[in-house]
Protein backbone atom coordinates (compact mmCIF):
# COMPACT_ATOMS: atom_id res chain seq x y z
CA UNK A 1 49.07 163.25 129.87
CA UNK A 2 48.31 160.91 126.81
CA UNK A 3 47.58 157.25 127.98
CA UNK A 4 49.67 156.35 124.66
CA UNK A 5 52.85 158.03 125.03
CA UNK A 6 55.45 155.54 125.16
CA UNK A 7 57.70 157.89 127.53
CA UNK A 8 55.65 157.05 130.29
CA UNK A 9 54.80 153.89 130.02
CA UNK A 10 58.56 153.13 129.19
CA UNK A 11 59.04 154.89 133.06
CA UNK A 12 56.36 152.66 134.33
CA UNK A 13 58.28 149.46 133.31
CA UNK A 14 61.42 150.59 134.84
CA UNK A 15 59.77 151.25 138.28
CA UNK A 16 58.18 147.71 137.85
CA UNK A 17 61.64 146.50 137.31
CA UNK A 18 62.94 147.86 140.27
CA UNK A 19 60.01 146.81 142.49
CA UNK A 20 60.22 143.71 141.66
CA UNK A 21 64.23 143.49 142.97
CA UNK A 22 62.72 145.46 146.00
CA UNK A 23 60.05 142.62 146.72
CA UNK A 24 62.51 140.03 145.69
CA UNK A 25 64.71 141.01 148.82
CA UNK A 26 61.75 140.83 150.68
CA UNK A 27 60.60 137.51 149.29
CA UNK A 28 63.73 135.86 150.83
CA UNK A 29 63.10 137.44 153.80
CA UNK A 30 59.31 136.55 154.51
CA UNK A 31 58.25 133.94 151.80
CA UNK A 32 61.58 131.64 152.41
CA UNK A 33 62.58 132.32 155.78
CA UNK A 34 58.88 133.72 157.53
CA UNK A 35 61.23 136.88 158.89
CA UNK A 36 58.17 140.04 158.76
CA UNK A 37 60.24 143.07 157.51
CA UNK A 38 58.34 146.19 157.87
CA UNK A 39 60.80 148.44 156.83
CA UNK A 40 62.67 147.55 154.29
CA UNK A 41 62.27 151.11 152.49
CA UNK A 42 65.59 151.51 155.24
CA UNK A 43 67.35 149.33 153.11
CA UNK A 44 67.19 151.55 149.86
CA UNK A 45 67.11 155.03 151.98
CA UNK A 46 70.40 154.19 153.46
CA UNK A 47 71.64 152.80 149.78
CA UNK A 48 70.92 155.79 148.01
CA UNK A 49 72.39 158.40 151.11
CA UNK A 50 75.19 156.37 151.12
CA UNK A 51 76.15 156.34 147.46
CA UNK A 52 75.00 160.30 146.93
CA UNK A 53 77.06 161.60 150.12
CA UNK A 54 79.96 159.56 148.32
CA UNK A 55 79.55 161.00 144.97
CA UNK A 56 79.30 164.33 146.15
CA UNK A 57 80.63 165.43 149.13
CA UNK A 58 83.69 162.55 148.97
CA UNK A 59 84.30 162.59 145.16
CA UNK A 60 83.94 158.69 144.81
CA UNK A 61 83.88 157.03 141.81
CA UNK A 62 80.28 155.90 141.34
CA UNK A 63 80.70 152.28 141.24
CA UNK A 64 82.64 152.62 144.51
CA UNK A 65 80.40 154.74 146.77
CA UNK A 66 76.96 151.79 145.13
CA UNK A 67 79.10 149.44 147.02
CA UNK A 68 79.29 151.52 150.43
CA UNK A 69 75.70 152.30 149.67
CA UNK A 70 75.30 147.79 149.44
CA UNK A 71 77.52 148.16 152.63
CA UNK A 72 75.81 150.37 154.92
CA UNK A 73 72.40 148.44 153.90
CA UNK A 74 74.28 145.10 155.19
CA UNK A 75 75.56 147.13 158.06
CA UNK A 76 71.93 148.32 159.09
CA UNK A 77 70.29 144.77 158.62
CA UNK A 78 73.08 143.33 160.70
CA UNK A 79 72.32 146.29 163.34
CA UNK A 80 68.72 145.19 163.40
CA UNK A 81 69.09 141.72 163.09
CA UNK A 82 71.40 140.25 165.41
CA UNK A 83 69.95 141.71 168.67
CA UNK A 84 66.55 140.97 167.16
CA UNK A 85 66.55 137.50 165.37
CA UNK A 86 67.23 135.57 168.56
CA UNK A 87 63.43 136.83 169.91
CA UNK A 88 60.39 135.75 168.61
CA UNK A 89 59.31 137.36 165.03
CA UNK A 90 57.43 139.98 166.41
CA UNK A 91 60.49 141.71 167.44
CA UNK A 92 61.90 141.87 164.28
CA UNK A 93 58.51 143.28 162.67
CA UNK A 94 58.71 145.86 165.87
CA UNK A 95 62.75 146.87 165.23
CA UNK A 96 62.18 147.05 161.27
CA UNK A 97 59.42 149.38 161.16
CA UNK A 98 61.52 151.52 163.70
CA UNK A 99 64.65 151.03 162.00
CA UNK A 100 62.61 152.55 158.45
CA UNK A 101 61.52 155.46 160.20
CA UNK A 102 64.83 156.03 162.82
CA UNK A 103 66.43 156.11 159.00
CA UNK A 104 63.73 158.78 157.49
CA UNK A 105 63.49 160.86 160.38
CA UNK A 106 67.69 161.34 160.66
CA UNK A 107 67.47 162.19 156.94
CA UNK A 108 65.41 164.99 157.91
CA UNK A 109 66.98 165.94 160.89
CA UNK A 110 70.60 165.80 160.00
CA UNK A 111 71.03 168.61 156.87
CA UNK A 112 74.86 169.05 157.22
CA UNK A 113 74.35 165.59 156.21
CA UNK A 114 71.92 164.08 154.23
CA UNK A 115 70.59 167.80 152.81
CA UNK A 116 67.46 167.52 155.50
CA UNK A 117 64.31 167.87 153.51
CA UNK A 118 65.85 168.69 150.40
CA UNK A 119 67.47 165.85 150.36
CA UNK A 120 69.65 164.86 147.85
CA UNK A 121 69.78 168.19 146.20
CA UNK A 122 70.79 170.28 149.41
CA UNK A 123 73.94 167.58 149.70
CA UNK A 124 76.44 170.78 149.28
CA UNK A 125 74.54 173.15 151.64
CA UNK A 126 72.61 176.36 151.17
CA UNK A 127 72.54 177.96 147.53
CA UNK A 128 74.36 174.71 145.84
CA UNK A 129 72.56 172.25 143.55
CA UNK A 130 74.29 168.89 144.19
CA UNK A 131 74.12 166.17 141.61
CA UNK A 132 74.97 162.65 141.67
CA UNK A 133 74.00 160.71 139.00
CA UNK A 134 76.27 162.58 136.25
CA UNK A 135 78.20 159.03 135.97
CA UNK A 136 75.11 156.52 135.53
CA UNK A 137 73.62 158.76 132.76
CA UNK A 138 76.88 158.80 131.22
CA UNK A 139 76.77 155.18 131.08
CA UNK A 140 73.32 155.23 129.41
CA UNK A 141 74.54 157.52 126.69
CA UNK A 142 77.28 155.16 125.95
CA UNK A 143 74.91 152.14 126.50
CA UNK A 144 72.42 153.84 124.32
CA UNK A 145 75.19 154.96 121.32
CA UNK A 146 75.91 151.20 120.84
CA UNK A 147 72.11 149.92 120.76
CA UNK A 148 71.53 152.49 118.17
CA UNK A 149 74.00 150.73 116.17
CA UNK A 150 72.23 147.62 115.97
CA UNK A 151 68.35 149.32 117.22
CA UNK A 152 68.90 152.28 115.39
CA UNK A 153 68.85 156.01 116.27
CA UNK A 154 66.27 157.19 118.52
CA UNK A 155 67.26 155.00 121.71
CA UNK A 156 66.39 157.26 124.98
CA UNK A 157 68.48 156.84 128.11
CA UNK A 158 64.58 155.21 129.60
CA UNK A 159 64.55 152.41 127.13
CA UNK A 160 68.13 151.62 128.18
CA UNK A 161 67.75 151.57 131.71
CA UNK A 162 64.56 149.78 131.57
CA UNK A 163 66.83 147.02 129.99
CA UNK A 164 69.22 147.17 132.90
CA UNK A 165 66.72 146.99 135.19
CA UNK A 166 64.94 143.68 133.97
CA UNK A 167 68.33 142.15 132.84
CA UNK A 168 69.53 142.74 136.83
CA UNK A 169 65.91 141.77 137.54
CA UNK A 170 65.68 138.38 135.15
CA UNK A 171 69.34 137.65 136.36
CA UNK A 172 68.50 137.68 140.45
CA UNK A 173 65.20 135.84 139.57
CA UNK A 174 67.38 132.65 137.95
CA UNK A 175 70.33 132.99 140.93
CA UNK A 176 67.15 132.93 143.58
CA UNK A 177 65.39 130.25 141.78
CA UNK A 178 68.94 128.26 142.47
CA UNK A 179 69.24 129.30 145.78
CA UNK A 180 65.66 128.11 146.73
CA UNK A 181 65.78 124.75 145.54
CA UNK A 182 69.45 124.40 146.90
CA UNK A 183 69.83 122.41 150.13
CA UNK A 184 70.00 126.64 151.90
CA UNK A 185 66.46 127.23 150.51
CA UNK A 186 65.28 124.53 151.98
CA UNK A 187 66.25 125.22 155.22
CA UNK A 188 64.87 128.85 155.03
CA UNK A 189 61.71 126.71 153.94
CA UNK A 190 61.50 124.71 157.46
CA UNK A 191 62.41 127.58 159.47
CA UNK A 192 59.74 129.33 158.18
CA UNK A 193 57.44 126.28 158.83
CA UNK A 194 59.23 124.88 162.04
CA UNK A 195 62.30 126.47 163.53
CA UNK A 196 62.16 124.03 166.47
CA UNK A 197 62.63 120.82 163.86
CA UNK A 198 65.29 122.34 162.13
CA UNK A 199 67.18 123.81 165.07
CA UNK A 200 66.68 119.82 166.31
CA UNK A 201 68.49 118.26 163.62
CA UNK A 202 71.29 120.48 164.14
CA UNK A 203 70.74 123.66 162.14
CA UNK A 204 72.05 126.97 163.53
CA UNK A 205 68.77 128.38 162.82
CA UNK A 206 69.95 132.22 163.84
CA UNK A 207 72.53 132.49 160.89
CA UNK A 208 70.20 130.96 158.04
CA UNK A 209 68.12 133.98 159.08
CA UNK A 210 70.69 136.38 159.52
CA UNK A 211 71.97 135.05 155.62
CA UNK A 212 67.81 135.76 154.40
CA UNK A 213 68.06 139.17 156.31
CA UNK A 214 71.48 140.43 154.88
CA UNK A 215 70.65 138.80 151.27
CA UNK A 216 67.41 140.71 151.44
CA UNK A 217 68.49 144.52 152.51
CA UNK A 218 71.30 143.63 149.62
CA UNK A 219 68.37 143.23 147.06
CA UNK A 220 66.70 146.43 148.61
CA UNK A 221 69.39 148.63 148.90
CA UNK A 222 69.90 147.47 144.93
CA UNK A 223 66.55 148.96 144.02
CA UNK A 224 67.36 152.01 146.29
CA UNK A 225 70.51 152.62 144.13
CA UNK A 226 68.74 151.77 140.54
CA UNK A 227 65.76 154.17 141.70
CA UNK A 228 68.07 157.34 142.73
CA UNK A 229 69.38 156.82 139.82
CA UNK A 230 66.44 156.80 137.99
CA UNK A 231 64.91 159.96 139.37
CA UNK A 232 67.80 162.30 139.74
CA UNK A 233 66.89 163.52 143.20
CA UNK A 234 65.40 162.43 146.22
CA UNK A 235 64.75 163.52 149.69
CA UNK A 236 63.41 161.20 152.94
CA UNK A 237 59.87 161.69 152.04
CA UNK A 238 60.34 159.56 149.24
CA UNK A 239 60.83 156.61 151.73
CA UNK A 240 57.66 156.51 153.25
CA UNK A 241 57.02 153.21 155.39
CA UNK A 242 54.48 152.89 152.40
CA UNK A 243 57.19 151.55 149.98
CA UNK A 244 57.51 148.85 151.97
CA UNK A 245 53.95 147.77 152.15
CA UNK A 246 54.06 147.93 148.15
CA UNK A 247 56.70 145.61 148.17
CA UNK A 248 54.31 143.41 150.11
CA UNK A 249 51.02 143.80 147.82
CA UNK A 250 53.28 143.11 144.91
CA UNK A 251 54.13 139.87 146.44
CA UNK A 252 50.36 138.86 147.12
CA UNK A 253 49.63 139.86 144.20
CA UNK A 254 51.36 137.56 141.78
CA UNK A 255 51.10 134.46 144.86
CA UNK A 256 52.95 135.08 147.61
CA UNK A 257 55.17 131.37 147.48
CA UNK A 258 55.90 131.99 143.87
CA UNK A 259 59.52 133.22 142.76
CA UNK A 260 58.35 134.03 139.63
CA UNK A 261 54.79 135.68 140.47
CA UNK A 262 56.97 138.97 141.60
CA UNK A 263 57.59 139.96 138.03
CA UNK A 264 54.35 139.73 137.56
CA UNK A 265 52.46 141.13 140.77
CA UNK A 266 54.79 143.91 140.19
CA UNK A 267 53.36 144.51 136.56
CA UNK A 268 49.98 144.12 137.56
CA UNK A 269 50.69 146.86 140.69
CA UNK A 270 52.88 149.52 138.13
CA UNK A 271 49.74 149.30 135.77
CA UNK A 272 47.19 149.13 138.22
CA UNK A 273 48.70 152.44 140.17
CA UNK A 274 49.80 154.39 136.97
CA UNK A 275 46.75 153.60 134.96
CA UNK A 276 44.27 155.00 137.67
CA UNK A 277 46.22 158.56 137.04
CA UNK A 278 43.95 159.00 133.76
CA UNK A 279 40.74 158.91 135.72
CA UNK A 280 40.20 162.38 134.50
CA UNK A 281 37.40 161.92 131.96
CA UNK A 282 33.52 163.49 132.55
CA UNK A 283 32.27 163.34 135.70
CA UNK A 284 35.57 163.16 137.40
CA UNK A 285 36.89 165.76 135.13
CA UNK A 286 34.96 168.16 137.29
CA UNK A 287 36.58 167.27 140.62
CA UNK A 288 40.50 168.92 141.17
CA UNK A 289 43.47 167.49 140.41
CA UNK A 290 44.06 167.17 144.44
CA UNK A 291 40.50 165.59 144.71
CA UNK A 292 41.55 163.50 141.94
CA UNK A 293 44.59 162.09 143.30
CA UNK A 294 43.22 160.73 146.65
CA UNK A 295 40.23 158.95 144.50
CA UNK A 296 42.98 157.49 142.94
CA UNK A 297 44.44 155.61 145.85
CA UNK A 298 40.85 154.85 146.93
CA UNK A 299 40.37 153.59 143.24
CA UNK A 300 43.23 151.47 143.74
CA UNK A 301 42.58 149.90 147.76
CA UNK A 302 39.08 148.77 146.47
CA UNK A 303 40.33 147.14 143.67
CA UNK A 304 42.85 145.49 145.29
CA UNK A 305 40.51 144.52 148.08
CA UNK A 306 38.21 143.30 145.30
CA UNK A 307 41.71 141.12 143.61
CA UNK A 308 41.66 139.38 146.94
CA UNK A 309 38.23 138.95 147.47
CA UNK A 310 37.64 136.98 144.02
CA UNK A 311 41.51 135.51 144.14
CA UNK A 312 43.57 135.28 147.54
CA UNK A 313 45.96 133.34 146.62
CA UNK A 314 47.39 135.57 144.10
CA UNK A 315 47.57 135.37 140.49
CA UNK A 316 49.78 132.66 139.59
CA UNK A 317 49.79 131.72 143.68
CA UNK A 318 48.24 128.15 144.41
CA UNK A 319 44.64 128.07 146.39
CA UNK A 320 45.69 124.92 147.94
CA UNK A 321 48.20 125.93 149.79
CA UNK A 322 46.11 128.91 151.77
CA UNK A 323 43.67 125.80 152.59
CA UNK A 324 47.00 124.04 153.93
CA UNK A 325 47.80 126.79 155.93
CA UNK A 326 44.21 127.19 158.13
């Protein structure tokens, strides 16, 4: 693959786009609020199931079966919350990890369902192809035919829905920015510091966190939706628990406290993970593509471990504040 075809690195953006909505839900979740979700690849699993078992085995309208696909992520959060929020944190972290992988494994164990492991493509059974997505790139051409009027011909359905993506990305950034330094915000701020003084000057401390929890799985199970979209097909091993724990390195990586850091740790991950897969000059050249591919990730946890070594706080994120903190 050429390291200068615009294709690809026009892909690359639009995954950054839609990490950094996914790391936005969780940056109301544990930046504002201190809640430690651990699976919020749940969030966009159940999005995306929701919307494709709508589309295809239902008939709905697209936009109609994305907002049962926003409304079963609510419905899950609110399943793992409310039992869960009224215990200490570590019972969340515990029910969110096994809420992610309760959600993968019944995607691969339910195929009159979900498809099983074939996922999204098995949605009609044995010996059909089922597609969902027919609508959205429909909407793209469209989108596209009236950019070329003003960009000119040659728009591709990528460079249109990478401008979705950071338009719905740049718009959720300003509305959060709002919410945070709204009066709400800065509750979520002293729970997350002190839930004992805010529950003592009269706060009802479990629905602020319910609101961050809900608000967040929203956010995820809008980057599950954009990123089915995206790739056509998908099937449960495509919500690994590991998702989640990009969501989280995207977050350090900009500064964790810093709204507008997640655009930019999730730039700096998209590049840093994508740009590793042209390690294949002389002497690596002479190792196998498989090889290859796990030096990759190796590539990619020592340089992160290096990032935090030389700059824990992130890279907009402020030093001070980590010195607060100890």
């Amino acid at each position: 693959m050429d390291i200068l075809n615009p294709a690809f690195w026009t892909f690359v953006g639009i995954i950054a786009g839609i990490y950094t909505i996914l790391s936005l839900g969780l940056y109301v979740q544990f930046s504002l609020a201190g809640l430690p979700n651990f699976g919020h690849v749940a969030f966009m699993a159940v999005a995306a199931y929701t919307m494709a078992i709508g589309v295809v085995r239902y008939s709905l309208p697209m936009a109609a079966a994305a907002v049962l696909g926003l409304l079963a992520a609510v419905g899950l959060g609110l399943v793992l919350g409310v039992p869960a929020l009224r215990l200490r944190a570590d019972y969340l972290a515990i029910a969110t990890v096994a809420g992610g992988e309760i959600v993968r494994y019944l995607a691969m164990n339910l195929p009159g369902l979900t498809g099983g492991p074939l996922g999204s493509i098995g949605l009609l059974g044995p010996g059909q192809i089922a597609t969902y997505n027919q609508a959205w790139q429909g909407l793209l051409d469209r989108l596209g035919g009236t950019l070329a009027v003003v960009l000119g011909p040659g728009v591709s359905r990528d460079a249109v829905m990478a401008l979705l993506v950071w338009a719905a990305a740049g718009g959720l950034l300003f509305l959060f920015r709002g919410l945070e330094r709204s009066p709400w915000g800065r509750v979520l701020r002293g729970i997350r510091e002190d839930e004992t003084a805010v529950t003592a000057v009269g706060k009802n401390v479990f629905a602020f966190k319910l609101q961050a929890l809900v608000l967040g799985a929203m956010l995820g199970a809008l980057a599950g939706l954009l990123l089915a979209w995206q790739i056509g097909v998908f099937s449960p091993d495509d919500y690994q628990p590991t998702l989640t724990f990009y969501a989280y390195l995207i977050l350090i990586l900009g500064g964790m406290n810093r709204l507008w850091a997640i655009p930019v740790g999730a730039v700096a991950f998209s590049l840093l993970y994508s740009g590793t897969r042209f390690l294949n000059f002389f002497p690596l050249s002479l190792i196998d593509s498989g090889s290859r591919a796990f030096l990759r990730l190796l590539v990619v946890g020592l340089l992160l471990v290096l990032f935090m070594a030389v700059r824990p706080q992130g890279l907009l994120g402020n030093r001070r504040e980590l010195l607060l903190e100890k």
